[in-house]
C-alpha atoms as a PDB file:
ATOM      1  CA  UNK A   1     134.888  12.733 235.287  1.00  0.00           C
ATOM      2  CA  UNK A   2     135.344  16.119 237.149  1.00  0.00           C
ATOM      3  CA  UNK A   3     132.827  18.605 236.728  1.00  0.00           C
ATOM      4  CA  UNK A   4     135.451  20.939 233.825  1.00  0.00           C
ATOM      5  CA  UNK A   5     136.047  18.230 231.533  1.00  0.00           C
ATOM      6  CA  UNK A   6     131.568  17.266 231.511  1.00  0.00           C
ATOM      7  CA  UNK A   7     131.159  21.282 231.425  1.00  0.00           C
ATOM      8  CA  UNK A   8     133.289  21.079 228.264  1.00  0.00           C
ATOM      9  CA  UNK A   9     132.060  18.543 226.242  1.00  0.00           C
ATOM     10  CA  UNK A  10     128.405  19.950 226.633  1.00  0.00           C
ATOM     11  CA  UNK A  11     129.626  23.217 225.213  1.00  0.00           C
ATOM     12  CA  UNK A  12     131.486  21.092 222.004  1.00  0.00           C
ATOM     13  CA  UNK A  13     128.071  19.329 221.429  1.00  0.00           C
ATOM     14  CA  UNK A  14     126.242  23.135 221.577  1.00  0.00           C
ATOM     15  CA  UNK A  15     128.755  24.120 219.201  1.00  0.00           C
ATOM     16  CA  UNK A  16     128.137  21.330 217.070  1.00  0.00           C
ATOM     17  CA  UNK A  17     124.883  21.960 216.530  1.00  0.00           C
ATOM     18  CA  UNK A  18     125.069  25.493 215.976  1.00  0.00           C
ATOM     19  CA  UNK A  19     126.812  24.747 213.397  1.00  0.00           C
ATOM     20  CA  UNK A  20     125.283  22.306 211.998  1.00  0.00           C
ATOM     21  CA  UNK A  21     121.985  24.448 211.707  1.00  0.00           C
ATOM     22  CA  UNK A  22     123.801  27.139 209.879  1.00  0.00           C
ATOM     23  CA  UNK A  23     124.732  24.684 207.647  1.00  0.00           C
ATOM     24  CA  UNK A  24     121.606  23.401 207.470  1.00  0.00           C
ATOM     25  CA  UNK A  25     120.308  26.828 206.497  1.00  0.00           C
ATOM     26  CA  UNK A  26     123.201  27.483 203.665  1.00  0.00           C
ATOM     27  CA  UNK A  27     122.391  24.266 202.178  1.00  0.00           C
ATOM     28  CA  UNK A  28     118.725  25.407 201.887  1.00  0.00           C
ATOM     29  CA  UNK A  29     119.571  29.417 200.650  1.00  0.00           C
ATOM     30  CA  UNK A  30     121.860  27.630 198.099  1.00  0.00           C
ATOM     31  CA  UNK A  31     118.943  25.771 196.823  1.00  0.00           C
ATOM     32  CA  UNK A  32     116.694  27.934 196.757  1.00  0.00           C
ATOM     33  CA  UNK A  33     119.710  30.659 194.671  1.00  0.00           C
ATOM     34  CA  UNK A  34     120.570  27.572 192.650  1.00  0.00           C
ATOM     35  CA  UNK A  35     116.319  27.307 191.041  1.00  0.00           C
ATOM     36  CA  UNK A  36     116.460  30.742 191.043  1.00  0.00           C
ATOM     37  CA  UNK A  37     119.537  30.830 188.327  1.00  0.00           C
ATOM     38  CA  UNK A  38     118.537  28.012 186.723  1.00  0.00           C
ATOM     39  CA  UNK A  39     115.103  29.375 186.048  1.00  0.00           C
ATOM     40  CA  UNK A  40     117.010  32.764 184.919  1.00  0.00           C
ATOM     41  CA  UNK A  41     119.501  30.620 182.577  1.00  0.00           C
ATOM     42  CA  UNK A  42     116.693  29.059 180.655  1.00  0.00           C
ATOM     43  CA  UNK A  43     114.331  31.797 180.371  1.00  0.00           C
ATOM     44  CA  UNK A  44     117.591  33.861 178.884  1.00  0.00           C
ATOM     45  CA  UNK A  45     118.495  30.745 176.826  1.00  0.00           C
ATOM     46  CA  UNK A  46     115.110  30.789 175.609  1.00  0.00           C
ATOM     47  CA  UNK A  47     114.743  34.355 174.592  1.00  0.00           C
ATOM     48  CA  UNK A  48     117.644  34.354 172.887  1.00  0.00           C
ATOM     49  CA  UNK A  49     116.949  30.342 171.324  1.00  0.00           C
ATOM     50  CA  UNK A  50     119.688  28.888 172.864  1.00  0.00           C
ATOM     51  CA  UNK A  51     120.007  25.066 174.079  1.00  0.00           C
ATOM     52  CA  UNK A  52     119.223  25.217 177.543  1.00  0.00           C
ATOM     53  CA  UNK A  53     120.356  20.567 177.969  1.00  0.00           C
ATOM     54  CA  UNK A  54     123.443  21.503 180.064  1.00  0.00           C
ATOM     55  CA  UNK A  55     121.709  23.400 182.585  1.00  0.00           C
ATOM     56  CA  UNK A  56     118.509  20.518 182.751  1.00  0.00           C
ATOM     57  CA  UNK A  57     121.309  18.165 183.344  1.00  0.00           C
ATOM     58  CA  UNK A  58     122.420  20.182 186.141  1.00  0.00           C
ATOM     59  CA  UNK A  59     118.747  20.722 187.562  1.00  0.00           C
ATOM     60  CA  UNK A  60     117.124  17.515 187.012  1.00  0.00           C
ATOM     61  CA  UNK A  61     120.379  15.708 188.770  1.00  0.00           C
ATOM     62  CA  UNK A  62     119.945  17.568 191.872  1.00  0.00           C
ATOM     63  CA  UNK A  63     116.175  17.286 191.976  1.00  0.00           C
ATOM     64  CA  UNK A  64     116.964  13.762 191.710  1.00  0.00           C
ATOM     65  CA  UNK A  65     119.669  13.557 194.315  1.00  0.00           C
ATOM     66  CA  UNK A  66     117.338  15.755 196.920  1.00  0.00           C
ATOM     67  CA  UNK A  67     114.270  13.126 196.400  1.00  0.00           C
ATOM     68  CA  UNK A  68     116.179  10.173 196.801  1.00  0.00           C
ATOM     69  CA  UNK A  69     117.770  11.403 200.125  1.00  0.00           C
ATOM     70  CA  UNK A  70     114.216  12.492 201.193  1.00  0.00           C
ATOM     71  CA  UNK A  71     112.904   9.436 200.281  1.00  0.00           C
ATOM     72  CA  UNK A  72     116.055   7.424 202.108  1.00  0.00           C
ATOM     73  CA  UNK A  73     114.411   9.321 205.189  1.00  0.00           C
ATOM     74  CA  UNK A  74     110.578   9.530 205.385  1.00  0.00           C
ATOM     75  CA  UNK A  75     110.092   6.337 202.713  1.00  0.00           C
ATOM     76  CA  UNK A  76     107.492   7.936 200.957  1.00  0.00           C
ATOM     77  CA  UNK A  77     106.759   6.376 197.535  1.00  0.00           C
ATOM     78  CA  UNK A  78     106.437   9.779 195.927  1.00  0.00           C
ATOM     79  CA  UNK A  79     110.059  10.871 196.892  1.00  0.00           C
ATOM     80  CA  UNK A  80     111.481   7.766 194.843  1.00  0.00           C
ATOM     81  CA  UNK A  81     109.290   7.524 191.935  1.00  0.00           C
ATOM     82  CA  UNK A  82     110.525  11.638 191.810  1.00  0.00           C
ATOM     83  CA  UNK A  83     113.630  10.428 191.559  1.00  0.00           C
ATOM     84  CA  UNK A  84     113.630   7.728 188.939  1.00  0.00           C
ATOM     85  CA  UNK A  85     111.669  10.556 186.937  1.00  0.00           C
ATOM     86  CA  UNK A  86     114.153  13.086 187.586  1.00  0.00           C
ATOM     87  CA  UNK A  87     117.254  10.930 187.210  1.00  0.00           C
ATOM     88  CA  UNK A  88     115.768   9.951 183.382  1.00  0.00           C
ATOM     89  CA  UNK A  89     115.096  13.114 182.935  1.00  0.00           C
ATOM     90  CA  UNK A  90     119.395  14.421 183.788  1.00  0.00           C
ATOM     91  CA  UNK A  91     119.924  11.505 181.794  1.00  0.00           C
ATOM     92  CA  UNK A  92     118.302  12.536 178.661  1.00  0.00           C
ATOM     93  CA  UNK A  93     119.241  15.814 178.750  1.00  0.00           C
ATOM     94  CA  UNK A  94     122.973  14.570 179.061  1.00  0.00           C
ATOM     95  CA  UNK A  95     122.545  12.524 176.273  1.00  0.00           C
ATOM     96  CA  UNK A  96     121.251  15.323 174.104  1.00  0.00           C
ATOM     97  CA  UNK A  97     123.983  17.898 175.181  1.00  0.00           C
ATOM     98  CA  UNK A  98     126.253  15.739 174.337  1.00  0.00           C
ATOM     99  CA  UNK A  99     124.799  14.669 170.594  1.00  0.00           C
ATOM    100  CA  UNK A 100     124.430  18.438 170.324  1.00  0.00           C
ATOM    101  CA  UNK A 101     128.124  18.792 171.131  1.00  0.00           C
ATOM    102  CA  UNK A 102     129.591  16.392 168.773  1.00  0.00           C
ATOM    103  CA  UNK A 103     127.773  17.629 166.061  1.00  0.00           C
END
């Protein structure tokens, strides 16, 4: 290999993980926006006694999701038994949005 084509594949690789660490930290603002409106939705649905089942499916799905892929990488007991809990959890919730739908 001449000396251009190794000077351009090191700056692809720096690319690459510039942009993966942006994505890394959109993933994480999205989270953190995504508890922030689900919080908001309920405490709204709440005040105003409205079902809040669509948006628990929502929330306890991708609490579940998260802990299993944190527990695919560190192994730690808590991260899967989080997301058995969780994953009941959605699961309920689905169940009663849709009984409350069909009604």
């Amino acid at each position: 290999m001449d000396k251009e084509k190794i000077l351009e594949r090191s700056r692809n690789e720096n690319n690459d993980e510039g942009l993966n660490y942006v994505s890394s930290r959109g993933v994480r603002l999205g989270y953190k926006i995504f508890l922030l409106l689900c919080a908001v939705l309920i405490v709204v649905n709440i005040i105003f006694k409205q079902n809040s089942d669509s948006i628990l499916v929502l929330l306890w799905g991708f609490m579940a999701a998260d802990a299993y892929s944190r527990y695919k990488f560190t192994k730690k007991k808590y991260h899967i038994v989080l997301s058995v809990i969780a994953g009941i959890a959605s699961i309920s919730n689905l169940v009663n949005y849709i009984m409350n739908v069909i009604k």
